[in-house]
N, C-alpha and C. Protein backbone atom coordinates (compact mmCIF):
# COMPACT_ATOMS: atom_id res chain seq x y z
N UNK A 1 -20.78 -9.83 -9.91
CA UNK A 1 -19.45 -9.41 -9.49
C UNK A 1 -19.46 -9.20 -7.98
N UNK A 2 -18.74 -9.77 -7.30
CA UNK A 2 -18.37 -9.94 -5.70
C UNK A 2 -16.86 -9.36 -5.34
N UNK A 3 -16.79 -8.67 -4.62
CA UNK A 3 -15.57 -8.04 -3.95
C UNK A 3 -15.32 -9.09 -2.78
N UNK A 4 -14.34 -9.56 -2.68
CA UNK A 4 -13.65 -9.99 -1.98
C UNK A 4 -12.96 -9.24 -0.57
N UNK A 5 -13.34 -9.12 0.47
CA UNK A 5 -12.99 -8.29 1.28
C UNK A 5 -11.53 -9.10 1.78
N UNK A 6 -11.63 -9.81 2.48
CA UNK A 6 -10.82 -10.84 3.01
C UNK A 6 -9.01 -10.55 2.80
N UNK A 7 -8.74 -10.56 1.23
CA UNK A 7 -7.76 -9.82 0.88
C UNK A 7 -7.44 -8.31 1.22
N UNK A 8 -8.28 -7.59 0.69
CA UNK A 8 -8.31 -5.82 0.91
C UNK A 8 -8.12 -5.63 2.66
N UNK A 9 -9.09 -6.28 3.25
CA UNK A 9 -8.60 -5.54 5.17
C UNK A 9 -7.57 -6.58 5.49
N UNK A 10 -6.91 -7.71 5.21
CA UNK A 10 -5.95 -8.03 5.84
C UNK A 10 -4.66 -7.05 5.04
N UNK A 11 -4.84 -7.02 3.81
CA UNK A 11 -3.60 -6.28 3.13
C UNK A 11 -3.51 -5.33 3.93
N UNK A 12 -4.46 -4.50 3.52
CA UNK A 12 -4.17 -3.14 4.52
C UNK A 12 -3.85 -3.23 6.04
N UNK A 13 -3.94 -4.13 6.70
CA UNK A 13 -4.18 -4.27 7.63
C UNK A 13 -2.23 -4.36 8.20
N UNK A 14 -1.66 -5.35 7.43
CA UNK A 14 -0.39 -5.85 7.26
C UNK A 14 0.11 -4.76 6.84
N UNK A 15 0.06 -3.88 5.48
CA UNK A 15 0.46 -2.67 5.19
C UNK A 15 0.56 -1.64 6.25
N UNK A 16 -0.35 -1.30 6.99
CA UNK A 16 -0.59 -0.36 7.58
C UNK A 16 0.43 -0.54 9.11
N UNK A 17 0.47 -1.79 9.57
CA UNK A 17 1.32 -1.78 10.41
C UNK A 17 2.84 -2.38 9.93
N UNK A 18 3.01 -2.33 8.84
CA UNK A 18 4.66 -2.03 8.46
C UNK A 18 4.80 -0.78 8.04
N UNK A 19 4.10 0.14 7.55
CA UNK A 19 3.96 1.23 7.75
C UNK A 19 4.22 1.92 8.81
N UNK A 20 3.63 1.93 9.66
CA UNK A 20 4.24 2.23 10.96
C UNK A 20 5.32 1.90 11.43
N UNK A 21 6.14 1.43 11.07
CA UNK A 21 7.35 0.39 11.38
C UNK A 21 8.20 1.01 11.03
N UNK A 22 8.31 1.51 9.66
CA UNK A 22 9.08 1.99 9.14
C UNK A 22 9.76 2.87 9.37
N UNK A 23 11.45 3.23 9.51
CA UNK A 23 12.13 4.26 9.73
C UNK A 23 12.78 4.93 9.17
N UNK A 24 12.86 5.68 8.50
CA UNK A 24 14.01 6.49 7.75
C UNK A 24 14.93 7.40 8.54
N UNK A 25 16.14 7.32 8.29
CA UNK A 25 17.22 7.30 8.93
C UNK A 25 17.37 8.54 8.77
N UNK A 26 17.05 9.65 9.87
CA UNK A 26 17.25 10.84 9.75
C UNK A 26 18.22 11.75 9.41
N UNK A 27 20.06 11.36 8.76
CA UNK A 27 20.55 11.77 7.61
C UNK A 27 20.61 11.69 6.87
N UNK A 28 19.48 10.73 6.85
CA UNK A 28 19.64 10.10 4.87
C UNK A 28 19.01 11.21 4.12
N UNK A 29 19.49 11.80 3.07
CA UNK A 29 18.96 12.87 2.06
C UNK A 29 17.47 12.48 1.37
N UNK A 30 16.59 11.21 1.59
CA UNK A 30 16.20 11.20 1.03
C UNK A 30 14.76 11.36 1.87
N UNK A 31 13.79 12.34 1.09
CA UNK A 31 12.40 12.96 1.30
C UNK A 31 11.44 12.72 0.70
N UNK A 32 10.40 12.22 0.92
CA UNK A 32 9.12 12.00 0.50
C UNK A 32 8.43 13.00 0.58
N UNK A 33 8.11 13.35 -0.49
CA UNK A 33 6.89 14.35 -0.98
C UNK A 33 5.39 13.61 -1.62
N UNK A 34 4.58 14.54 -1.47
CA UNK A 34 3.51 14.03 -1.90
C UNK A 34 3.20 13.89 -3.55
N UNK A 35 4.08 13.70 -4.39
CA UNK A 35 4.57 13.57 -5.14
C UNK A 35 5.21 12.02 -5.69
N UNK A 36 5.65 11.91 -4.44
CA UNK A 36 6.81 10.67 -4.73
C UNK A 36 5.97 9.37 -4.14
N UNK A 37 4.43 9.75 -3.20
CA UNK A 37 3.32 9.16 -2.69
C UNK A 37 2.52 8.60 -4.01
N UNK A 38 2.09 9.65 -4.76
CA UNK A 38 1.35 9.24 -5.72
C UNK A 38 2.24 8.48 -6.80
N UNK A 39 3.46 8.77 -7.37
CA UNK A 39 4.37 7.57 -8.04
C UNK A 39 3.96 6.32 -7.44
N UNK A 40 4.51 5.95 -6.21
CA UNK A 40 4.65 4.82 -5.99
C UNK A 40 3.06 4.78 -6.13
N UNK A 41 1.70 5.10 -5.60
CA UNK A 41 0.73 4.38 -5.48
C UNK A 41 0.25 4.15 -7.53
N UNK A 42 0.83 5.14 -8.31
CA UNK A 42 0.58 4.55 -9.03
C UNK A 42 1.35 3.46 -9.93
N UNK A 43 2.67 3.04 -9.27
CA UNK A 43 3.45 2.14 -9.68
C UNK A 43 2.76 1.19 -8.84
N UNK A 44 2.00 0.47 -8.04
CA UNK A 44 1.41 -0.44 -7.16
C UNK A 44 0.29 -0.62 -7.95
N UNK A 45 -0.33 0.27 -8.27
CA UNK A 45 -1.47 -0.45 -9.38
C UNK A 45 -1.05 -0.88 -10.31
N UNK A 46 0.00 -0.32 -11.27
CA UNK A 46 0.51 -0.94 -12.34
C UNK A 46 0.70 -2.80 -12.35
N UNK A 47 1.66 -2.53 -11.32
CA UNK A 47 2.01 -4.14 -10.42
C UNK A 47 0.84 -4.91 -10.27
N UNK A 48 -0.22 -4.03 -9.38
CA UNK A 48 -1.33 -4.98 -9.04
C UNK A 48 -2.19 -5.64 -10.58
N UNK A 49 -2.07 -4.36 -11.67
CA UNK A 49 -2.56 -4.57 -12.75
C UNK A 49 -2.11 -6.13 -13.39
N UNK A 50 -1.06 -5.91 -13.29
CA UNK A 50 0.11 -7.18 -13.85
C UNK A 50 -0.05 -8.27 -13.26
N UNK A 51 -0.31 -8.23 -11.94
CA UNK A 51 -0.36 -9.45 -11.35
C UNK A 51 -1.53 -9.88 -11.77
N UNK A 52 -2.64 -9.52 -12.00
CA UNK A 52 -4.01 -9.86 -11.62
C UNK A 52 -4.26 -10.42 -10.43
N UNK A 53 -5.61 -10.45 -10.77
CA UNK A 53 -6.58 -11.31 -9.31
C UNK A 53 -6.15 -12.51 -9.05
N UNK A 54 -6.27 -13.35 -7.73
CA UNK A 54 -5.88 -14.31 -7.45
C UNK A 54 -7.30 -15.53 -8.77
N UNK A 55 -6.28 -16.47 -9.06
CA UNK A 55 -7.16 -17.30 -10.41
C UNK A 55 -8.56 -17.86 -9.98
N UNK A 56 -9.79 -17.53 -8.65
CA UNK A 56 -10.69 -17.96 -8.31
C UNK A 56 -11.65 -16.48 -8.69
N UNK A 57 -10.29 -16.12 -8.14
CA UNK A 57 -11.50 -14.36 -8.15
C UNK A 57 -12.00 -14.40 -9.40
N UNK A 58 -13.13 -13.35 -9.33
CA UNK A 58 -13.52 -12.54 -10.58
C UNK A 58 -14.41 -11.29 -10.32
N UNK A 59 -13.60 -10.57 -9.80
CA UNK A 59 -13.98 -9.20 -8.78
C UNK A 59 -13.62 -8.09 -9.76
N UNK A 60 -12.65 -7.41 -9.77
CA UNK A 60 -11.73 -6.97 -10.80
C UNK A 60 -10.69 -7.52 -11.38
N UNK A 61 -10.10 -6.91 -12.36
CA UNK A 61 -8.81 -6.99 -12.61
C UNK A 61 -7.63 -6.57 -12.32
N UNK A 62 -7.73 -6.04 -11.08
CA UNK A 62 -6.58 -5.61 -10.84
C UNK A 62 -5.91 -7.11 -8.62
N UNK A 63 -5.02 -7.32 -8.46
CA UNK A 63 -4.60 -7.91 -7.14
C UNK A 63 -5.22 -6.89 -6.33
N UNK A 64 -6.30 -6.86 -5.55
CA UNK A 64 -6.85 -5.59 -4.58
C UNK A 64 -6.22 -5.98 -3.52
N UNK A 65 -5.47 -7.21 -2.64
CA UNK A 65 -4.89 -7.56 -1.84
C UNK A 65 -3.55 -6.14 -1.69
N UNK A 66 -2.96 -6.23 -3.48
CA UNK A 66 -1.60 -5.88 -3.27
C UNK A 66 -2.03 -4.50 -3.17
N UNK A 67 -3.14 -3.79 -3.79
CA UNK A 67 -2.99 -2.39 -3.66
C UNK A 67 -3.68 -1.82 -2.46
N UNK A 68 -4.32 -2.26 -1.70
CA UNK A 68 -4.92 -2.28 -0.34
C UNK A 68 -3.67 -2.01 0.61
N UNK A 69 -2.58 -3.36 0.46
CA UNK A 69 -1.53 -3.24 1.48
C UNK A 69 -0.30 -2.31 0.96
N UNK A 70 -0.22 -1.94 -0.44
CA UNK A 70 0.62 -0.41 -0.46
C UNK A 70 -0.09 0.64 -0.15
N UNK A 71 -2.01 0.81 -0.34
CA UNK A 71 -2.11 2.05 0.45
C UNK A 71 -1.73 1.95 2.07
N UNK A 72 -2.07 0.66 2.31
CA UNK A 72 -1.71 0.56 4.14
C UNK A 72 -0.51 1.24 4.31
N UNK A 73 0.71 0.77 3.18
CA UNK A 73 2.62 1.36 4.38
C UNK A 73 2.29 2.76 3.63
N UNK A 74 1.54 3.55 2.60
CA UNK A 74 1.44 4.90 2.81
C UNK A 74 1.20 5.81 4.22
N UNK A 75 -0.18 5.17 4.03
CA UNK A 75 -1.41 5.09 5.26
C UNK A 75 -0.53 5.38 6.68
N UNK A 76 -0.01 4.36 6.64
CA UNK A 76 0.78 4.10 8.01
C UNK A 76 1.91 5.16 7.76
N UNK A 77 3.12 5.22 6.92
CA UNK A 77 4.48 6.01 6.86
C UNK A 77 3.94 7.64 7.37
N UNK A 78 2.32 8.02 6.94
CA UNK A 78 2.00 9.32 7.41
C UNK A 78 1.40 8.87 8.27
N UNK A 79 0.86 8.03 8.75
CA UNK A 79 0.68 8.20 10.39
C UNK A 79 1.76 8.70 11.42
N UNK A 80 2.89 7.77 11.07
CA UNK A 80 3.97 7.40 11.72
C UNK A 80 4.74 8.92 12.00
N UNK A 81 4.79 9.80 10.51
CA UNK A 81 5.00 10.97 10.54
C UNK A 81 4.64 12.01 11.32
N UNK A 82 3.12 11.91 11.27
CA UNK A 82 1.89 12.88 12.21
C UNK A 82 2.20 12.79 13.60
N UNK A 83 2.81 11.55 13.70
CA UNK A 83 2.78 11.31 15.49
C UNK A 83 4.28 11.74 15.68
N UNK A 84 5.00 11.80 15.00
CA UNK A 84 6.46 12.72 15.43
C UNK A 84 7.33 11.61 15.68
N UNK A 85 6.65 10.33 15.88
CA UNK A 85 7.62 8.99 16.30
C UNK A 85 9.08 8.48 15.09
């Protein structure tokens, strides 16, 4: 069994700087809690579950591309936060 890196640091990589990107529109009512972090990361595995691996792989079973680049726009949305930007 071989991990595939290639997928995982570009995902994240792409994730992480749309992550940063991202703006939420400071009247919009809507708030992210650390709560609503772990939903989505575990709705992204679900997904990644579903999708499977690309059909060469045989690493895991789960797309590590796709869940790499939803931890990235986490990753990044609290960066983005921390820095006040």
């Amino acid at each position: 069994m071989l991990l595939y890196l290639g997928p995982v640091i570009f995902g994240f990589l792409i994730g992480l700087v749309l992550g940063t990107r991202i703006k939420v529109n400071p009247e919009s009512e809507v708030k992210f809690t650390i709560g609503s972090y772990i939903v989505i990361f575990i709705v992204a595995l679900v997904v990644a579950w579903q999708l499977g691996p690309y059909p060469f792989y045989d690493d895991i079973a789960i797309a590590t591309g796709f869940v790499s680049a939803a931890l990235g726009l986490i990753i990044g949305n609290i960066i983005r936060k921390i820095s006040g930007k």
